[in-house]
Protein backbone atom coordinates (compact mmCIF):
# COMPACT_ATOMS: atom_id res chain seq x y z
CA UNK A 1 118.64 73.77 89.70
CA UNK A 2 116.63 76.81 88.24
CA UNK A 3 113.92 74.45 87.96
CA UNK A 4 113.62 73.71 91.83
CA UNK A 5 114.93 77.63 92.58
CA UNK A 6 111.14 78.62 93.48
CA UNK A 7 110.72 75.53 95.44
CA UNK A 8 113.81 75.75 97.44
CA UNK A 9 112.97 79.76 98.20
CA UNK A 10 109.97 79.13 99.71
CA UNK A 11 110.59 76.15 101.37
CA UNK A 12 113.37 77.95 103.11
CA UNK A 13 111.88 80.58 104.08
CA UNK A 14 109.03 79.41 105.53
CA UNK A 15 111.26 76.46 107.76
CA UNK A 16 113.44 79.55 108.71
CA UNK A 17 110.21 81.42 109.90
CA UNK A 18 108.96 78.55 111.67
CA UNK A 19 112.06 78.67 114.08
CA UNK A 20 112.24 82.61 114.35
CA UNK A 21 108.01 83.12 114.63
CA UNK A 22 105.34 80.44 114.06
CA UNK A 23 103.27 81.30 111.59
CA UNK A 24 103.65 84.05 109.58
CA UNK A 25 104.58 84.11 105.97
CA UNK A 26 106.65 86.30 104.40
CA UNK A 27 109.46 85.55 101.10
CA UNK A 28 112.98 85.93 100.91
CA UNK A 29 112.84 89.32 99.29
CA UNK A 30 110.95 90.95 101.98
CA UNK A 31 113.89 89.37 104.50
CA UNK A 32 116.13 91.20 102.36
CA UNK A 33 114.72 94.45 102.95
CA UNK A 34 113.73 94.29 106.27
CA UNK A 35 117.58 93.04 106.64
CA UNK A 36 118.90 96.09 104.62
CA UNK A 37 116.49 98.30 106.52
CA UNK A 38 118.23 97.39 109.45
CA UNK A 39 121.52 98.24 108.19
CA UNK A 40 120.14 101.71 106.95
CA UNK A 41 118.96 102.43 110.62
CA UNK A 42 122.32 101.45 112.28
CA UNK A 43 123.93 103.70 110.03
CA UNK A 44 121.96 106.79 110.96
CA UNK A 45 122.98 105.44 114.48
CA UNK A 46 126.73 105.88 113.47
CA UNK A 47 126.10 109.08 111.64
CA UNK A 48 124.49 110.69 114.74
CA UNK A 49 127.12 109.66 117.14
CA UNK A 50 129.86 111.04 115.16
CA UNK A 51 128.56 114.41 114.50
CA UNK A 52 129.61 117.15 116.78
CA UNK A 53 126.04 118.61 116.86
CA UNK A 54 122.72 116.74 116.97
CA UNK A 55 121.56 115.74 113.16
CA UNK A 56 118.29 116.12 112.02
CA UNK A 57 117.42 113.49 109.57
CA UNK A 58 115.57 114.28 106.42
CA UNK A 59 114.14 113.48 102.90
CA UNK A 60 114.70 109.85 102.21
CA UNK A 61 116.24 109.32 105.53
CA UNK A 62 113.78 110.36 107.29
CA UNK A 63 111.28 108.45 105.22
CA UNK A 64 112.92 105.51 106.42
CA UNK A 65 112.77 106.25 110.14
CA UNK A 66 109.01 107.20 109.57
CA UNK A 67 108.56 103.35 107.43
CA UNK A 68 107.12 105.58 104.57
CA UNK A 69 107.26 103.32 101.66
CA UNK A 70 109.21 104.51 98.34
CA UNK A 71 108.91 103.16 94.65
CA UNK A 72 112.02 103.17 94.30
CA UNK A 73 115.45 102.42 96.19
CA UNK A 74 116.51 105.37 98.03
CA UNK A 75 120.24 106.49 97.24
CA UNK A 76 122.90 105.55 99.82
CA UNK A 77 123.37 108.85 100.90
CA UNK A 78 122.23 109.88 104.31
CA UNK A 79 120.58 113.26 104.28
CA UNK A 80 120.65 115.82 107.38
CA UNK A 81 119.23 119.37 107.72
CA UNK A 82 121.95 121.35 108.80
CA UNK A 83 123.77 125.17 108.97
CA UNK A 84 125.89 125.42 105.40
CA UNK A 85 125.28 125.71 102.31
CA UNK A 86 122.37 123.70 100.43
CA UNK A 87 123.41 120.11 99.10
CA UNK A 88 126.78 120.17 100.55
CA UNK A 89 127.61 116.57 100.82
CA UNK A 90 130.80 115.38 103.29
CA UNK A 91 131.64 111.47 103.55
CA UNK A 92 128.11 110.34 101.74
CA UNK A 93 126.30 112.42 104.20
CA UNK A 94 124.29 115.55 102.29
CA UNK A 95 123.18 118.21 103.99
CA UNK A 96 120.09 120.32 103.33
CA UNK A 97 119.56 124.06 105.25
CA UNK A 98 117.11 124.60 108.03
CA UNK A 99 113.89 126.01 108.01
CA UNK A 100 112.76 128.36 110.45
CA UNK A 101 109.79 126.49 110.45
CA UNK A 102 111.37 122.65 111.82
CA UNK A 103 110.15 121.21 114.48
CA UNK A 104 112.21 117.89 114.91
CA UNK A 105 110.42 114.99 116.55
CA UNK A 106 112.04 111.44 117.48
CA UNK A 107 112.05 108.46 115.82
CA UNK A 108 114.30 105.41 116.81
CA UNK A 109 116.16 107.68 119.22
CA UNK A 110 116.87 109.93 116.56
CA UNK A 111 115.72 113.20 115.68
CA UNK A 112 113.72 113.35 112.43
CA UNK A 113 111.96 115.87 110.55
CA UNK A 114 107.97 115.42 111.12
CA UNK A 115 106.00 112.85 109.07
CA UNK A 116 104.49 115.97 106.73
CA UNK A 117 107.80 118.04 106.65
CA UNK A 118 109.19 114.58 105.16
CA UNK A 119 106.35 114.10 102.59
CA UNK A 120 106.54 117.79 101.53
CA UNK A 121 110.67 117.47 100.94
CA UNK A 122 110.00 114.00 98.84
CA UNK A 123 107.25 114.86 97.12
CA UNK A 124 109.31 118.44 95.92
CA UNK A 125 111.99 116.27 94.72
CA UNK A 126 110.87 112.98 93.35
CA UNK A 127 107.89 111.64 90.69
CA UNK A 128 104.46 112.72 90.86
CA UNK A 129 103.97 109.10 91.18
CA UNK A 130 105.42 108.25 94.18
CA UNK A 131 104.96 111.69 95.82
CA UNK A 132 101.59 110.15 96.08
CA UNK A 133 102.55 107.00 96.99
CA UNK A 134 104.30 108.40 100.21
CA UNK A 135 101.73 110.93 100.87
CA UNK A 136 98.66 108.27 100.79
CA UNK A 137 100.49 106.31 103.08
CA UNK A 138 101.06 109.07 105.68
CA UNK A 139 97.10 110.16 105.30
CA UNK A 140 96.21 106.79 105.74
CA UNK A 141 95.00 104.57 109.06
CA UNK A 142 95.52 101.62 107.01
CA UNK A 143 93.43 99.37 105.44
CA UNK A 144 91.62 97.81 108.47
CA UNK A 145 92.24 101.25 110.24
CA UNK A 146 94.80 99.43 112.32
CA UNK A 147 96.74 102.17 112.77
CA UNK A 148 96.38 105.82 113.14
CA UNK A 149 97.14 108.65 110.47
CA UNK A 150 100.73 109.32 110.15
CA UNK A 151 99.61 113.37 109.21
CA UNK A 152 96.93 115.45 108.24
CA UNK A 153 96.25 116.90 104.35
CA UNK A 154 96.59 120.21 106.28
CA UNK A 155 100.12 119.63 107.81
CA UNK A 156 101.31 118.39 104.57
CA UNK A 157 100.04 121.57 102.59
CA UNK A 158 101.29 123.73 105.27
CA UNK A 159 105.28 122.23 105.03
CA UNK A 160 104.78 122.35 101.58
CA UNK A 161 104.05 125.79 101.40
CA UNK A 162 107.64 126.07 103.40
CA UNK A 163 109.53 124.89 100.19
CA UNK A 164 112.07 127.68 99.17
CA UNK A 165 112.29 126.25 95.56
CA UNK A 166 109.67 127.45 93.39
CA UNK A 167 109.49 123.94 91.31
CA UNK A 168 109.72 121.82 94.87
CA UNK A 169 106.98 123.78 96.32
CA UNK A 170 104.46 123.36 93.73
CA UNK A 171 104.72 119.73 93.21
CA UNK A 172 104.80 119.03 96.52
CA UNK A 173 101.39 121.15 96.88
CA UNK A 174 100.12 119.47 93.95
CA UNK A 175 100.87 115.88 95.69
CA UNK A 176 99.53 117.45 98.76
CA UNK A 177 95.74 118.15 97.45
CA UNK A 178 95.58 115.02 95.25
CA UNK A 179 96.64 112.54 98.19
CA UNK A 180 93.89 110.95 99.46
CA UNK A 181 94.33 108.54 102.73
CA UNK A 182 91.55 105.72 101.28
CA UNK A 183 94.20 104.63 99.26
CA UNK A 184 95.00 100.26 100.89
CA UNK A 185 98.14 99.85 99.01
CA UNK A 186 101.15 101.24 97.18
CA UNK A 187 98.95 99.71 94.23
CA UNK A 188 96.30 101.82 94.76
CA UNK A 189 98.21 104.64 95.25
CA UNK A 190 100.33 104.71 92.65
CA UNK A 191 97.33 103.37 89.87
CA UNK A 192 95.60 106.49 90.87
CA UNK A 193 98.02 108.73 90.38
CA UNK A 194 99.08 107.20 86.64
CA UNK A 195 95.51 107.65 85.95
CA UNK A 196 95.63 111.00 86.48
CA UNK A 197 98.24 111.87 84.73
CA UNK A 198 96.53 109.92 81.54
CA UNK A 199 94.03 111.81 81.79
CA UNK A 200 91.20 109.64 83.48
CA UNK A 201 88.02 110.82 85.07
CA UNK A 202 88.94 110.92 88.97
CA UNK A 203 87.13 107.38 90.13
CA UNK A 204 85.21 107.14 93.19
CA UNK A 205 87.02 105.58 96.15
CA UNK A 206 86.50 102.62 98.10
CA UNK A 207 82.87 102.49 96.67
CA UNK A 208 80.74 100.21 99.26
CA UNK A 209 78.33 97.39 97.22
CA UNK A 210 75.17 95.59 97.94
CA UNK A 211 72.88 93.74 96.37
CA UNK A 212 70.13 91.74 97.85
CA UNK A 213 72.58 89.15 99.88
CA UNK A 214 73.96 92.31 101.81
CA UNK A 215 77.92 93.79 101.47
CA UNK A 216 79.52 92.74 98.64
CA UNK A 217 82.57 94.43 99.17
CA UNK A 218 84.53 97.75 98.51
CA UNK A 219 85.43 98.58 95.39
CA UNK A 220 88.90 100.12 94.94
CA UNK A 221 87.77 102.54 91.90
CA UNK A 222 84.20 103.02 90.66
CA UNK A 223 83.44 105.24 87.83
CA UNK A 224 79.39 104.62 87.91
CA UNK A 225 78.61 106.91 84.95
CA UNK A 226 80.40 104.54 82.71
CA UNK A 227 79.89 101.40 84.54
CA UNK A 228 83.11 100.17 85.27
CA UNK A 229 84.66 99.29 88.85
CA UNK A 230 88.88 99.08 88.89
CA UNK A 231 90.61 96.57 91.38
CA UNK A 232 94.14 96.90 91.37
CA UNK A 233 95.45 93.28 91.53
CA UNK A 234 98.01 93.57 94.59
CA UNK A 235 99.15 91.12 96.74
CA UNK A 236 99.12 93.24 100.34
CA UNK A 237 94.87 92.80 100.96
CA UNK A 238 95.01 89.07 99.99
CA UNK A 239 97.65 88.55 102.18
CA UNK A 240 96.27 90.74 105.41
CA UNK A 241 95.23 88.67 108.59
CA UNK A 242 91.77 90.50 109.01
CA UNK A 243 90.94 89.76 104.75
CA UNK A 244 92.10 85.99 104.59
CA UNK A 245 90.79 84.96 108.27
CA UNK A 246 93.03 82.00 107.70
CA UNK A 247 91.53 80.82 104.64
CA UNK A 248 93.67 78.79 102.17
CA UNK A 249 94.87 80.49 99.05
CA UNK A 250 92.07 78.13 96.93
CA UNK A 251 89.26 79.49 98.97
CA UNK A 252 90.40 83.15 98.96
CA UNK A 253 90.46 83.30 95.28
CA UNK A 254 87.22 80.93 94.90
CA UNK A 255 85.57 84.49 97.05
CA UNK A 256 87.63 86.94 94.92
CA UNK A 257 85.77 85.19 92.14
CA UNK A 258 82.45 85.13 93.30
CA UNK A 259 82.53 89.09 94.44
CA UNK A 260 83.37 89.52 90.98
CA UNK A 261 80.16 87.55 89.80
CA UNK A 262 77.89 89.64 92.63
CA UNK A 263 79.71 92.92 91.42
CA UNK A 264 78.72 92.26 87.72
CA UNK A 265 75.68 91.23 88.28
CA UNK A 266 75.15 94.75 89.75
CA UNK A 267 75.73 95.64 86.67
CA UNK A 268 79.60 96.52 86.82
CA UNK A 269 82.40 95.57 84.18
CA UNK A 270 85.37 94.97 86.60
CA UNK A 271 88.20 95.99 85.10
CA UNK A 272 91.69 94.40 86.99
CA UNK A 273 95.46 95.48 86.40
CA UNK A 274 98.59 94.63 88.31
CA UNK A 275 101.80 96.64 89.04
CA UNK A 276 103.41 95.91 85.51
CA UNK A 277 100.29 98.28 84.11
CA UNK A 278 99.31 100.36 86.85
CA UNK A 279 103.18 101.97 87.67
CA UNK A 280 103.74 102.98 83.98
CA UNK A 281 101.33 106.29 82.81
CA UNK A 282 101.70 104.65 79.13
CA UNK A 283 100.21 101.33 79.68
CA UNK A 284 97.90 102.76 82.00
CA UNK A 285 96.80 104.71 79.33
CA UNK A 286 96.36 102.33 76.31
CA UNK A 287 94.62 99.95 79.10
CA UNK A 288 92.08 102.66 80.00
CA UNK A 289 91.43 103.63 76.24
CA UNK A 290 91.09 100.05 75.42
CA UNK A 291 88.31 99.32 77.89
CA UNK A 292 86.33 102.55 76.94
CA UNK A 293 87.41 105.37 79.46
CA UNK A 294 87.82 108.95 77.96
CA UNK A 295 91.04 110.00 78.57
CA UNK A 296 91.98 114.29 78.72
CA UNK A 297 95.69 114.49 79.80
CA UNK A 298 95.76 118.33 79.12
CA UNK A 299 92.82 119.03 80.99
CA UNK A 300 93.46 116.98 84.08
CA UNK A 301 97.38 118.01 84.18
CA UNK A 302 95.88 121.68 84.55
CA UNK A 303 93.42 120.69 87.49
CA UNK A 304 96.49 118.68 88.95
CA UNK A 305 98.15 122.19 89.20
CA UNK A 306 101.18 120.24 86.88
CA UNK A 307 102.86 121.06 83.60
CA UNK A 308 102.40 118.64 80.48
């Protein structure tokens, strides 16, 4: 049975897709969130209804009316701002205070603190890491610009600024000014940031190549001086519409490969990671060291604006 377990998963899924919408791929897991997603909006629906005043949603549940993407599972609490005292928490509902500064907007009929206010409260309270993660994401128009910016750097900085807590504020200002909206993927994101805090030489972004057969792509990280270009090995460009145009999964690697031959033959060493390396600062580390890039922790945790 655990033998055929793979087989049977995506066999299902994609005759259960078939029915609901021709042609698109997706796996069980990402049923199961969109599912639990779901159930995470209807209960802000219930919470709203049954409140005596209008809530406004905040922190991780406003992340989730905004679709900001989180590293990690957010906690089953729903989070309001409201009048009281801060944290108070009443029937898994946790309310924050108000800001003189809120301007609510709606999301999915609910009102929501703005797509900066909610990166600014997330990135005060959870990892460096995924501060960026959610703050790339809300910079970002996506990677085939299909979309448009969720927030500016400037709005972000600003509702950061906001932060009563002295230890919120400044590592949400220190997300703020490293977040960069180039970033195509949680991957990219979140390799970036565990760079950084091993101690890497910031990498150029979303370097364009030629050589004498035109474009030969974007690299993800470029650090020219010491010849090296960094792809971060995630699934989300491969599996894009405008990147595959269709292709099968033999010819889109058969490409992947032959960029890589065009982009060393430029005279690049293409260094590639996935998520197992590029989420954990220590492996990122001993990875970077081991394929010749300096490494200062001290001296880049000072220019983040973050303790050691």
């Amino acid at each position: 049975m655990a033998a055929l377990s793979r087989t049977t998963e995506t066999t299902a899924t994609r005759v259960h897709l078939r029915v609901v919408e021709p042609g698109r791929r997706t796996t069980l897991r990402q049923i199961a969130r969109a599912r639990t997603r779901r159930e995470h909006l209807e209960r802000l629906q219930l919470v709203a209804c049954s409140r005596a005043r209008p809530a406004v949603f905040a922190y991780w549940s406003a992340a989730l009316l905004h679709d900001l993407p989180m590293l990690n599972a957010p906690p089953s609490t729903v989070h309001i701002l409201a009048a009281g005292p801060a944290g108070s928490a009443d029937r898994g509902v946790v309310a924050h205070p108000r800001t003189p500064e809120l301007r609510p907007q709606r999301r999915h009929g609910l009102r929501v603190t703005s797509p900066a206010q909610t990166v600014a409260h997330l990135a005060g309270r959870t990892s460096f890491v995924e501060g960026v993660v959610i703050a790339d994401h809300a910079l970002a128009a996506g990677a085939f610009d299909e979309r448009a910016p969720l927030a500016t750097r400037a709005e972000i900085v600003g509702a950061a600024e906001h932060l009563v807590d002295p230890g919120e504020r400044s590592r949400a200002l220190a997300v703020a000014r490293f977040a960069d909206g180039r970033a195509e993927s949680p991957l990219e994101s979140v390799s970036r940031a565990t760079m950084a805090l091993a101690g890497a030489p910031p990498p150029e972004l979303q370097v364009p190549l030629h050589d004498l057969n035109g474009l030969v792509g974007r690299l993800d990280f470029c650090w020219p001086a010491l010849g090296l270009a960094g792809e971060a090995d995630g699934a989300e460009k491969l599996l894009h519409p405008a990147f595959n145009r269709s292709r099968g999964g033999w010819d889109v690697l058969a490409a992947r490969a032959e960029r890589e031959r065009r982009i060393e033959a430029a005279g690049l060493r293409v260094l590639r990671w996935r998520w197992e390396t590029g989420r954990r600062v220590d492996r990122m580390a001993a990875f970077l060291a081991n394929e010749g890039v300096p490494l200062d922790a001290k001296s880049r945790l000072a220019e983040l604006g973050l303790r050691p």
